[in-house]
Protein backbone atom coordinates (compact mmCIF):
# COMPACT_ATOMS: atom_id res chain seq x y z
CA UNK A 1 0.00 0.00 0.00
CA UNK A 2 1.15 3.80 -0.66
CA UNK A 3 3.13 5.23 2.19
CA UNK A 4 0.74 8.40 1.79
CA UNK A 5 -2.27 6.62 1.90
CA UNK A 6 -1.04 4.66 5.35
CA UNK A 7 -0.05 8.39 6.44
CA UNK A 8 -3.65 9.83 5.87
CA UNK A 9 -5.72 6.95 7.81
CA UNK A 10 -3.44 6.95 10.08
CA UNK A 11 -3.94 10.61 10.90
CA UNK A 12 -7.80 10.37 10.04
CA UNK A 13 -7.79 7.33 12.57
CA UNK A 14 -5.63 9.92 15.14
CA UNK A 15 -8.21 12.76 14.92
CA UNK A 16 -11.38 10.59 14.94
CA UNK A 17 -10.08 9.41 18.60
CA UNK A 18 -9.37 12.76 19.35
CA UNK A 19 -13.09 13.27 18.76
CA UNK A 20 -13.98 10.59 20.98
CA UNK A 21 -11.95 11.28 23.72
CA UNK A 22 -13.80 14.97 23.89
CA UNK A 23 -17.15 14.17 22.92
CA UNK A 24 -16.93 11.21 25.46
CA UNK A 25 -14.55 12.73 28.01
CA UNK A 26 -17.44 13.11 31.35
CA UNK A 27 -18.04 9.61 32.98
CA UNK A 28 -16.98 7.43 30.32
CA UNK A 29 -14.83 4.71 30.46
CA UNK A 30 -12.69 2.54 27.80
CA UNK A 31 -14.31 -1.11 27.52
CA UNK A 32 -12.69 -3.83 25.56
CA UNK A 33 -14.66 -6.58 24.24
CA UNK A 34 -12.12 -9.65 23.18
CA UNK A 35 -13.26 -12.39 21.58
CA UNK A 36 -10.53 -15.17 21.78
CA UNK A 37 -9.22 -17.84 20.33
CA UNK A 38 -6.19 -20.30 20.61
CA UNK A 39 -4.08 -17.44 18.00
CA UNK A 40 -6.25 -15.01 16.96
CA UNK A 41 -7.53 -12.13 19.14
CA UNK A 42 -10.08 -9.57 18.05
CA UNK A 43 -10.60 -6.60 20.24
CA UNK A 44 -13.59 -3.72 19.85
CA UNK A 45 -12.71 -0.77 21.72
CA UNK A 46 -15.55 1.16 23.22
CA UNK A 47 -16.26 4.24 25.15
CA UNK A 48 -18.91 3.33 27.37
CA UNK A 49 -21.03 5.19 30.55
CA UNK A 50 -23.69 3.23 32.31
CA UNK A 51 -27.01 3.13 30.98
CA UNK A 52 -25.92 3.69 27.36
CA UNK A 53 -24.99 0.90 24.36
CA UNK A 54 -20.88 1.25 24.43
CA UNK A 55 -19.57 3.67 21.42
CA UNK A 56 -17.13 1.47 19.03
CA UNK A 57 -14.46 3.45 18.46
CA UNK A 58 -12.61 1.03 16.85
CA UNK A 59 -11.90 -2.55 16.16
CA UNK A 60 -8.38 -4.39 15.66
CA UNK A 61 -7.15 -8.11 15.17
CA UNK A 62 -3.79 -8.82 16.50
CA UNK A 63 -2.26 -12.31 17.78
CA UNK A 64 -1.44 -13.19 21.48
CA UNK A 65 2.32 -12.76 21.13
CA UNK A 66 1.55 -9.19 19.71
CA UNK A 67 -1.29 -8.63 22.45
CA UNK A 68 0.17 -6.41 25.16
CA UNK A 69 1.39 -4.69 22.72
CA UNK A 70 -1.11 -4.22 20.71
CA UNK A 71 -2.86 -3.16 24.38
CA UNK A 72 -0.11 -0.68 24.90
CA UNK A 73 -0.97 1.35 21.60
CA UNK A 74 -4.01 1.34 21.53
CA UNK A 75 -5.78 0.87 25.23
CA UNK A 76 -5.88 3.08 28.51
CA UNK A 77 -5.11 1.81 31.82
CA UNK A 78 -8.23 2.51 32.79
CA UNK A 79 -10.03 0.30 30.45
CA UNK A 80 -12.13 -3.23 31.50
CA UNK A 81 -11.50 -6.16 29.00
CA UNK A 82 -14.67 -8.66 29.41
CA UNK A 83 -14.40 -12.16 27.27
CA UNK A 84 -15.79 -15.16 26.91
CA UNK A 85 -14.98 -18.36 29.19
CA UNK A 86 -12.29 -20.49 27.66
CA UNK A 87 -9.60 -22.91 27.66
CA UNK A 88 -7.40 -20.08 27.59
CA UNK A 89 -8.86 -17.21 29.13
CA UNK A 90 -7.46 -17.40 32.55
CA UNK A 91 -4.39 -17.51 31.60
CA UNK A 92 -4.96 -13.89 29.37
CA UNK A 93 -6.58 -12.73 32.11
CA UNK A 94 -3.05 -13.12 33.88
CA UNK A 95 -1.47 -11.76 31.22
CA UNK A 96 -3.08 -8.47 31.11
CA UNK A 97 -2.90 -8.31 34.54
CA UNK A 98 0.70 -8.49 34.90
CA UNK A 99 0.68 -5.38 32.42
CA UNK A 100 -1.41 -3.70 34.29
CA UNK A 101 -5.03 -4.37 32.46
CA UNK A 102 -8.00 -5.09 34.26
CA UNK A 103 -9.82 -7.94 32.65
CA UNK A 104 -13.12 -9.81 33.36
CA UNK A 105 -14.37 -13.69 32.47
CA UNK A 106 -17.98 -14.06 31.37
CA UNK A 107 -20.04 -17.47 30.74
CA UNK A 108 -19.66 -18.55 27.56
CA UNK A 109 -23.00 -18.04 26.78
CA UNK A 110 -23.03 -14.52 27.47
CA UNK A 111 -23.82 -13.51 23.95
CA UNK A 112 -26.16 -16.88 23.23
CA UNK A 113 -28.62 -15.53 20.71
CA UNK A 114 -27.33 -11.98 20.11
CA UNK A 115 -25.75 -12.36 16.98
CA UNK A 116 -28.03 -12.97 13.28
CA UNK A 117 -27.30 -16.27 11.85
CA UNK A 118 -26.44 -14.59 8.42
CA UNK A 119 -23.70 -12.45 10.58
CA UNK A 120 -21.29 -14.13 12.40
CA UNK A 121 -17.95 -13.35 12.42
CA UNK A 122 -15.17 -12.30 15.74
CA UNK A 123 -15.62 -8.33 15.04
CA UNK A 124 -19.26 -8.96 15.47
CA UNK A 125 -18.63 -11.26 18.55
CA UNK A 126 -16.22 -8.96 20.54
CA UNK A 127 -18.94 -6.09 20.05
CA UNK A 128 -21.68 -8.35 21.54
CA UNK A 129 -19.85 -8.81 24.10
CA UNK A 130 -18.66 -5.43 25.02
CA UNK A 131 -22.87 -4.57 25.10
CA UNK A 132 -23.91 -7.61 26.83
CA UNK A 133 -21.40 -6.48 29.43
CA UNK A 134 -22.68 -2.95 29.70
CA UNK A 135 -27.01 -3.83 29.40
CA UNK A 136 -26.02 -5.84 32.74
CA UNK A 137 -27.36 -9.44 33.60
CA UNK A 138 -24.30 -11.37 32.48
CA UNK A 139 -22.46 -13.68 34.86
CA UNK A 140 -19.07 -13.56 35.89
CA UNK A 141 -16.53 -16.58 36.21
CA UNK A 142 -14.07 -16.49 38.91
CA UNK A 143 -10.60 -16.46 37.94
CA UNK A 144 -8.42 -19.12 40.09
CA UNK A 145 -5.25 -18.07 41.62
CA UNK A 146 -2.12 -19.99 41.38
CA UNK A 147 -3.03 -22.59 44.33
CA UNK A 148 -6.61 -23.31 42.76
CA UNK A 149 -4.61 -23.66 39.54
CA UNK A 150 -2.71 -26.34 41.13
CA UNK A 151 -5.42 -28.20 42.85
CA UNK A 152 -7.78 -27.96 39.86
CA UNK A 153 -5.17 -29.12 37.06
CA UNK A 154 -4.32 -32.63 39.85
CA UNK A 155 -8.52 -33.16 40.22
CA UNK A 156 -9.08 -32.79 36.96
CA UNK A 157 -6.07 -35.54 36.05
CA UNK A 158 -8.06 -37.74 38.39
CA UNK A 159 -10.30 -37.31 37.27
CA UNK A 160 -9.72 -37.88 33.53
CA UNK A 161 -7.68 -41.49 35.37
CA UNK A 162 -10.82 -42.71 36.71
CA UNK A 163 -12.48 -42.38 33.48
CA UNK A 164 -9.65 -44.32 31.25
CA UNK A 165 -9.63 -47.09 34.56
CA UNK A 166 -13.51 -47.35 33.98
CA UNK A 167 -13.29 -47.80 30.27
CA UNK A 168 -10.25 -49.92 29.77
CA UNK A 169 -12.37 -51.75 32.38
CA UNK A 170 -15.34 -52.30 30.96
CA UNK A 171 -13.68 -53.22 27.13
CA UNK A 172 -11.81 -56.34 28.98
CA UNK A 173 -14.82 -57.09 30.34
CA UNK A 174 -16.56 -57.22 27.34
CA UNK A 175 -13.61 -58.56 25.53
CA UNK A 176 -14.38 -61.64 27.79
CA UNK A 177 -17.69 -62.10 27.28
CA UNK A 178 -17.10 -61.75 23.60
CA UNK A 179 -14.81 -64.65 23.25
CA UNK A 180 -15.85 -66.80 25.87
CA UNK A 181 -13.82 -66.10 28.49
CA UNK A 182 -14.25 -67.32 32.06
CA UNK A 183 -15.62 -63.81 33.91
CA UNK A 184 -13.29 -63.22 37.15
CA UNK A 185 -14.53 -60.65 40.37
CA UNK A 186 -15.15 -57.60 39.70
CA UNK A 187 -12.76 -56.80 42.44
CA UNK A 188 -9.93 -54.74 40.55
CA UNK A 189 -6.73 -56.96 41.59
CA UNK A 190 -8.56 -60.15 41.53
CA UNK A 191 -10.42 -59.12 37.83
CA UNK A 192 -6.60 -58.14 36.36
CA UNK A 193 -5.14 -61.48 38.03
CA UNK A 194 -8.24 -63.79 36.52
CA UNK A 195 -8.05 -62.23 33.23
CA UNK A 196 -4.11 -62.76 32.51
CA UNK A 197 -5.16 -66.44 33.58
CA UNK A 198 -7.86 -66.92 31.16
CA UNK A 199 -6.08 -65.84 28.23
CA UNK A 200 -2.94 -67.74 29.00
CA UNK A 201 -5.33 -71.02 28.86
CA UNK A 202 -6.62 -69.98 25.43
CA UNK A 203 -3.25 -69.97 24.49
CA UNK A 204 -3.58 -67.17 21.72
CA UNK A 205 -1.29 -66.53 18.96
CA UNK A 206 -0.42 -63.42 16.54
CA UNK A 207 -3.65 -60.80 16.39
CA UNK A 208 -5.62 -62.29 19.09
CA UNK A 209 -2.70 -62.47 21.81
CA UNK A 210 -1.64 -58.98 20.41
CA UNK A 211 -4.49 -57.49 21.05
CA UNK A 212 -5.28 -59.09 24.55
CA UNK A 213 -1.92 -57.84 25.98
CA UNK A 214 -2.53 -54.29 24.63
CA UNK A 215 -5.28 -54.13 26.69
CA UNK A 216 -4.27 -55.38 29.44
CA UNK A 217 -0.83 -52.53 29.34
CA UNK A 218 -3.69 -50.02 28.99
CA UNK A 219 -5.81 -50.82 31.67
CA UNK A 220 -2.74 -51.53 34.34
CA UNK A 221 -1.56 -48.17 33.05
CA UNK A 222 -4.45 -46.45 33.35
CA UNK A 223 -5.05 -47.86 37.50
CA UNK A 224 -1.70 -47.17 37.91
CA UNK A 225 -2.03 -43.46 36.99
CA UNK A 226 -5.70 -43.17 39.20
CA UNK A 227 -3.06 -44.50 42.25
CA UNK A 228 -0.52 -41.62 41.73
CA UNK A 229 -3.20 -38.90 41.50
CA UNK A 230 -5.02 -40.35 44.52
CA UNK A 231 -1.82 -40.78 46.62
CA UNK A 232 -1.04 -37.37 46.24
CA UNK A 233 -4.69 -35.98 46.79
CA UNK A 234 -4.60 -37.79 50.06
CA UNK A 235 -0.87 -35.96 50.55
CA UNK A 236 -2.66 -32.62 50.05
CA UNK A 237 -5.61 -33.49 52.08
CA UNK A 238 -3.79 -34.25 54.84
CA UNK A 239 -1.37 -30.88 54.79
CA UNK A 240 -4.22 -28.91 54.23
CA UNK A 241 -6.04 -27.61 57.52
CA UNK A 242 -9.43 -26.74 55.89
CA UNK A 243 -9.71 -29.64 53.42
CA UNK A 244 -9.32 -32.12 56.98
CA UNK A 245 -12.20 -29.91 58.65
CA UNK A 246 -14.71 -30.63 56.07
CA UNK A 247 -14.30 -34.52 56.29
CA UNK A 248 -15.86 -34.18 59.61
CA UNK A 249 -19.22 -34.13 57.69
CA UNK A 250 -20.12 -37.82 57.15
CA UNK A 251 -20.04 -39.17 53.51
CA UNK A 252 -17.25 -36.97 52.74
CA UNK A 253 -13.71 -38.46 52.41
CA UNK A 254 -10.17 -37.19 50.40
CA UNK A 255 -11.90 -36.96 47.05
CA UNK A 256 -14.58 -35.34 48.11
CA UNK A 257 -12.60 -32.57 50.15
CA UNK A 258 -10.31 -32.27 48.20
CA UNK A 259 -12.48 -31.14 44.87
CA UNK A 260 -14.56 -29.06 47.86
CA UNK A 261 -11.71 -26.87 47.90
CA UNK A 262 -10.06 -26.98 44.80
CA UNK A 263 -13.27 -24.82 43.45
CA UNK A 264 -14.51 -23.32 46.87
CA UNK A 265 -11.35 -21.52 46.99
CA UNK A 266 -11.77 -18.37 49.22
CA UNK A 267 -15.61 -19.10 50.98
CA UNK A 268 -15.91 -15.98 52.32
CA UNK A 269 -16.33 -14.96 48.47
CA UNK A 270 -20.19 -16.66 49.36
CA UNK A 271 -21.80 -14.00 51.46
CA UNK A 272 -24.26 -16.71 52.65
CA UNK A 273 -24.83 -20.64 52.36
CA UNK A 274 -26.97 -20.35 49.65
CA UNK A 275 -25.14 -18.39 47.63
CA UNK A 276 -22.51 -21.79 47.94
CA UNK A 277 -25.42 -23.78 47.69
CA UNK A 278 -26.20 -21.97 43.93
CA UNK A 279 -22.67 -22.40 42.98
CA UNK A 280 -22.84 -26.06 43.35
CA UNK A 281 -26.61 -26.51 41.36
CA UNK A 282 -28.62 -27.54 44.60
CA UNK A 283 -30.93 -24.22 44.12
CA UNK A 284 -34.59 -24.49 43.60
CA UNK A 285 -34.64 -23.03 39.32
CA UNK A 286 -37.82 -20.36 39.51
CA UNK A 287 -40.53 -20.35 37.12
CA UNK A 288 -43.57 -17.82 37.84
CA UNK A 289 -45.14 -15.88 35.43
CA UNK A 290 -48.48 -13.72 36.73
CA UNK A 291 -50.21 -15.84 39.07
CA UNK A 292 -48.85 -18.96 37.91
CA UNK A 293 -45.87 -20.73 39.66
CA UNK A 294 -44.09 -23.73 37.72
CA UNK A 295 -42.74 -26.98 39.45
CA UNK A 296 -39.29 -26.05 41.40
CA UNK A 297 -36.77 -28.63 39.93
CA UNK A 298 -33.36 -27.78 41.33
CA UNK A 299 -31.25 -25.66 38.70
CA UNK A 300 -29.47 -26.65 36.05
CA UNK A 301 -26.55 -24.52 36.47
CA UNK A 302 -23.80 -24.94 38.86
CA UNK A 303 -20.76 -27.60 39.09
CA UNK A 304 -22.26 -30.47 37.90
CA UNK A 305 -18.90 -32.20 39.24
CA UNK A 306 -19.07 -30.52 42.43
CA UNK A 307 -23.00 -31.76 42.66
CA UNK A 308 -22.58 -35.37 41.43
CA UNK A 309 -20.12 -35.52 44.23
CA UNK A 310 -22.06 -34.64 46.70
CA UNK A 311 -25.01 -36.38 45.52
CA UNK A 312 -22.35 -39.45 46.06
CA UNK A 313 -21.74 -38.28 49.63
CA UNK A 314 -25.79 -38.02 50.68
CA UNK A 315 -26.07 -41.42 49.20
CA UNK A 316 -22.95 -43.03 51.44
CA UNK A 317 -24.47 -40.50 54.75
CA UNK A 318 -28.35 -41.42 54.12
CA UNK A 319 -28.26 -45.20 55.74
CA UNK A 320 -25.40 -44.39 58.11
CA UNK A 321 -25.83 -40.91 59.37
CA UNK A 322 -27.40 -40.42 62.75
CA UNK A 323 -27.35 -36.39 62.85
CA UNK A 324 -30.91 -34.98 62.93
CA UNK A 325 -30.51 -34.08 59.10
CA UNK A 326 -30.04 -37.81 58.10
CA UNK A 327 -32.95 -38.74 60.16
CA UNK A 328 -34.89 -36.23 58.54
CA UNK A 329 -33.82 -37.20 55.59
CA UNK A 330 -34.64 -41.19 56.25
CA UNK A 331 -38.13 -39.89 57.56
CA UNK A 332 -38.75 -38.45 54.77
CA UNK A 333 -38.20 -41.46 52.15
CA UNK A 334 -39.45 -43.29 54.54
CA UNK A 335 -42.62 -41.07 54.36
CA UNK A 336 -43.28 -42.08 50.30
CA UNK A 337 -40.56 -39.16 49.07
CA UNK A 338 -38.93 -39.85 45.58
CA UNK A 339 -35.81 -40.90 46.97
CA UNK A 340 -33.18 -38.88 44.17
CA UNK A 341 -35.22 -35.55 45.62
CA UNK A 342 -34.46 -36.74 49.36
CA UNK A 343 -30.72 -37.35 48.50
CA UNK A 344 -30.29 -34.11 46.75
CA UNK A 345 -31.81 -32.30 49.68
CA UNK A 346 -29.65 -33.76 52.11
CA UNK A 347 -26.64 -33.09 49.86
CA UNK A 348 -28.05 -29.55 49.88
CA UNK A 349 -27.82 -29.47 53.88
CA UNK A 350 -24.53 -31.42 53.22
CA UNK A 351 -23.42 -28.31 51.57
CA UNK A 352 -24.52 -25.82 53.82
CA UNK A 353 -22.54 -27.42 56.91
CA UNK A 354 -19.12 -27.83 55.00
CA UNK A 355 -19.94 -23.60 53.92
CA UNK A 356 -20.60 -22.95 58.45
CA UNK A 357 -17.01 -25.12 58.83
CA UNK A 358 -15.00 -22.89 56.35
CA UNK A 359 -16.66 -19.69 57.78
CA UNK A 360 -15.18 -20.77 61.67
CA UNK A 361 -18.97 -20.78 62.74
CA UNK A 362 -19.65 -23.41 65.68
CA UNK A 363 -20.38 -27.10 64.12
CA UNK A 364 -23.39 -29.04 65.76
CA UNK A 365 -21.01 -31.08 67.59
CA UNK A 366 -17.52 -30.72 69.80
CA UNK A 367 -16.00 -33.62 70.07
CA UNK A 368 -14.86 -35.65 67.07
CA UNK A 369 -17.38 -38.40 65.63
CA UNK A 370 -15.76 -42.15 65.30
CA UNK A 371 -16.06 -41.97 61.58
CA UNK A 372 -13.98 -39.04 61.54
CA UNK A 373 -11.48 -40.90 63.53
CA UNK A 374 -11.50 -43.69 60.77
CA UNK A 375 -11.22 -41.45 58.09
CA UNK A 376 -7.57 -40.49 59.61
CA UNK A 377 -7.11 -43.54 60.49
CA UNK A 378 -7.44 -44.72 56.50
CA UNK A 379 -5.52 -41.57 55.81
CA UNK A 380 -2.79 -42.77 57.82
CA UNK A 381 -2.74 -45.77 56.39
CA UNK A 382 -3.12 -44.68 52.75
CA UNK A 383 0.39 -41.87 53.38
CA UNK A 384 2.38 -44.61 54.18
CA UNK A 385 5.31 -44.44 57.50
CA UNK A 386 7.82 -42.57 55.19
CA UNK A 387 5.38 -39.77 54.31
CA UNK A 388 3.79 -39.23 57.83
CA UNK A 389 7.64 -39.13 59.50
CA UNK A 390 8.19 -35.91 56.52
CA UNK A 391 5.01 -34.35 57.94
CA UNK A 392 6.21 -34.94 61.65
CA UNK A 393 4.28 -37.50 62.91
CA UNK A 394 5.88 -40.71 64.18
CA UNK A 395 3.18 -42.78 65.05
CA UNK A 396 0.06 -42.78 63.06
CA UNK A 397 -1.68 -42.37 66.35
CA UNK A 398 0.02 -39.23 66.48
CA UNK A 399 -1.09 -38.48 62.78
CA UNK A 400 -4.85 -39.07 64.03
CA UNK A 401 -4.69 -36.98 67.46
CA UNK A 402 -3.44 -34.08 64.95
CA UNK A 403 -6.35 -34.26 62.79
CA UNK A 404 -8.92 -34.63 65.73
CA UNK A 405 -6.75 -31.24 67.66
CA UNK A 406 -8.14 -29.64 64.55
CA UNK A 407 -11.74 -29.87 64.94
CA UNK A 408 -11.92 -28.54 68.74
CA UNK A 409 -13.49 -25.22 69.21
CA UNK A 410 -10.17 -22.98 68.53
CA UNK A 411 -10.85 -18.85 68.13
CA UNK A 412 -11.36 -18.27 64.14
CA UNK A 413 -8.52 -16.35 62.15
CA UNK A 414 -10.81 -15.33 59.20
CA UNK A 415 -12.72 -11.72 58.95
CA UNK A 416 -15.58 -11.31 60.87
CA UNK A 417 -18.67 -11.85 58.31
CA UNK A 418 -21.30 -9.74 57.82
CA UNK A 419 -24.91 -10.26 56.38
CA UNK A 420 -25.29 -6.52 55.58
């Protein structure tokens, strides 16, 4: 392109932000809207005030190596980036705030049904979102610090370990029952042990034995990697004060308190219970209109990890439990309830207590409950000698009176809360 023709939109481009910055100067504020992708980045900056549609002043694609630059030439300070949740967009979100750039994570849905189907492309996206953010009404996603980061990245491994275990599983099962196989125990060690005997006695050659002992490598492989990430959940549990606290409500062991906290983070970010309660999905969904009220399923947002876990947790605690919530909740099947709606209310109340332990607030009981004590007992057990003696505990009795010392009424260190 001519040099003079880059000169003159280049000074047209100068003066019509000039312009802006005058005509908007009282009030307004520079909002970005970025819609992302795993290279790309397109970026509509807007001068906004509340209770107007943001201004586009104008609209740039750049890459993310070229992004804080591109920030630097062409963004204030002052400005507020909102974008989309993504596989990436914590990690920009970082980014622009080690430059200095205040930055904000919506749902990814927060522009569902804004754009025409004839006219979709990022410039239009990245505007959507910068007026989504300004009408109001869109939700925000928390961004994890470095120690969520952590946690998260080890429950999700596990979680991704439990699934290959479960379906390398289930194919040599199958695999068994396909050829004719004699079916072992279901029990893991005894199910691995039965099947390497039952395909030595077929005495399989070239594709067949191939294939067996491929499947076999996977599935060992795939338990073996579900052991690591549990061994050093249970490592983290038992370092971590609050994550040992919550495992004093009954149906909830290392897994469970340890994904608790891995997206709990901070709980004094929950003003109340049931704002915790929402974040999981245990929250009644609403659905009046006039005089008419709709049946009050519970809501379909939330964690649906965090929820299927605790459903789990109600389900082990229903039979077993003698608080007065799990004889309410036994009274109440008992009573003709559907039983999935008396589990998920119990997991609600489940919820509630582990949200009064993080806040310091005084638990129904002082004293340590005997399945408490077995849970650090099987903790114990599970760390091994070597790893309790590098924690500082010689015995394991030790290890257990520790974990107990921690539940005792002990003068909270967290801000007072307030309901105001």
């Amino acid at each position: 392109m001519n040099t003079k023709i880059k000169e003159k939109r280049k000074e047209k481009r100068k003066k019509a932000e000039e312009s802006v910055a005058t005509q908007y100067g009282d009030g307004y504020m520079t909002l970005v809207g970025m819609d992302l992708h795993s290279v790309n980045v397109t970026l509509c900056i807007t001068r906004w005030r509340k209770g107007e549609d943001p201004h586009v002043v104008r609209t740039i694609s750049t890459d993310l190596d070229g992004l804080v630059t591109s920030y630097a030439k062409n963004v204030g300070n002052d400005s507020l980036t909102v974008l989309e949740a993504s596989t990436n967009a914590f990690a920009i979100v970082r980014r622009l705030g080690a430059a200095g750039y205040k930055a904000t994570v919506l749902t990814s849905d927060a522009i569902s049904g804004m754009a025409c189907p004839d006219r979709v492309n990022d410039k239009i996206d990245a505007r959507n979102l910068a007026r989504a953010y300004s009408r109001g009404g869109t939700r925000e996603v928390l961004v994890p610090d470095a120690t969520q980061t952590r946690l998260r990245d080890i429950w999700f491994g596990h979680r991704n370990a439990v699934k290959e275990t479960t379906r390398w599983s289930n194919r040599l099962w199958s695999y068994c029952s396909m050829h004719d196989l004699k079916l072992p125990e279901r029990s893991p060690t005894v199910k691995l042990d039965g099947i390497r005997k039952a395909i030595k006695d077929k005495a399989w050659e070239g594709i067949e034995a191939f294939h067996a002992e491929r499947m076999l490598a996977e599935y060992v492989h795939a338990r073996d990697t579900r052991a690591l990430y549990e061994r050093k959940i249970q490592e983290t549990v038992a370092e971590n004060l609050d994550m040992t606290r919550i495992m004093q409500v009954l149906g909830v062991r290392f897994i469970v308190a340890f994904g608790l906290m891995a997206f709990i983070g901070d709980v004094r970010r929950f003003e109340t219970s049931k704002k915790l309660v929402s974040y999981v999905g245990f929250n009644p969904s609403v659905n009046d209109s006039g005089t008419k009220e709709g049946k009050r399923k519970i809501s379909h947002f939330g964690r649906r990890d965090l929820r299927s876990l605790m459903v789990e947790a109600a389900q082990s605690a229903l039979n077993k439990g003698k608080a007065p919530m799990h004889t309410w909740a036994r009274r109440k099947r008992a009573s003709g309830k559907e039983p999935n709606k008396v589990v998920c209310a119990l997991a609600r109340k489940m919820v509630c207590h582990v949200w009064h332990i993080l806040m310091g607030h005084p638990v129904p009981w002082t004293e340590p409950e005997a399945s408490f004590i077995n849970k650090a007992r099987k903790l114990s057990g599970c760390l091994g000698k070597e790893k309790r003696l590098a924690l500082g505990y010689k015995t394991s009795a030790a290890f257990v009176e520790e974990l107990c010392a921690r539940l005792r009424p002990e003068v909270s260190d967290k801000e007072p809360f307030s309901r105001e």
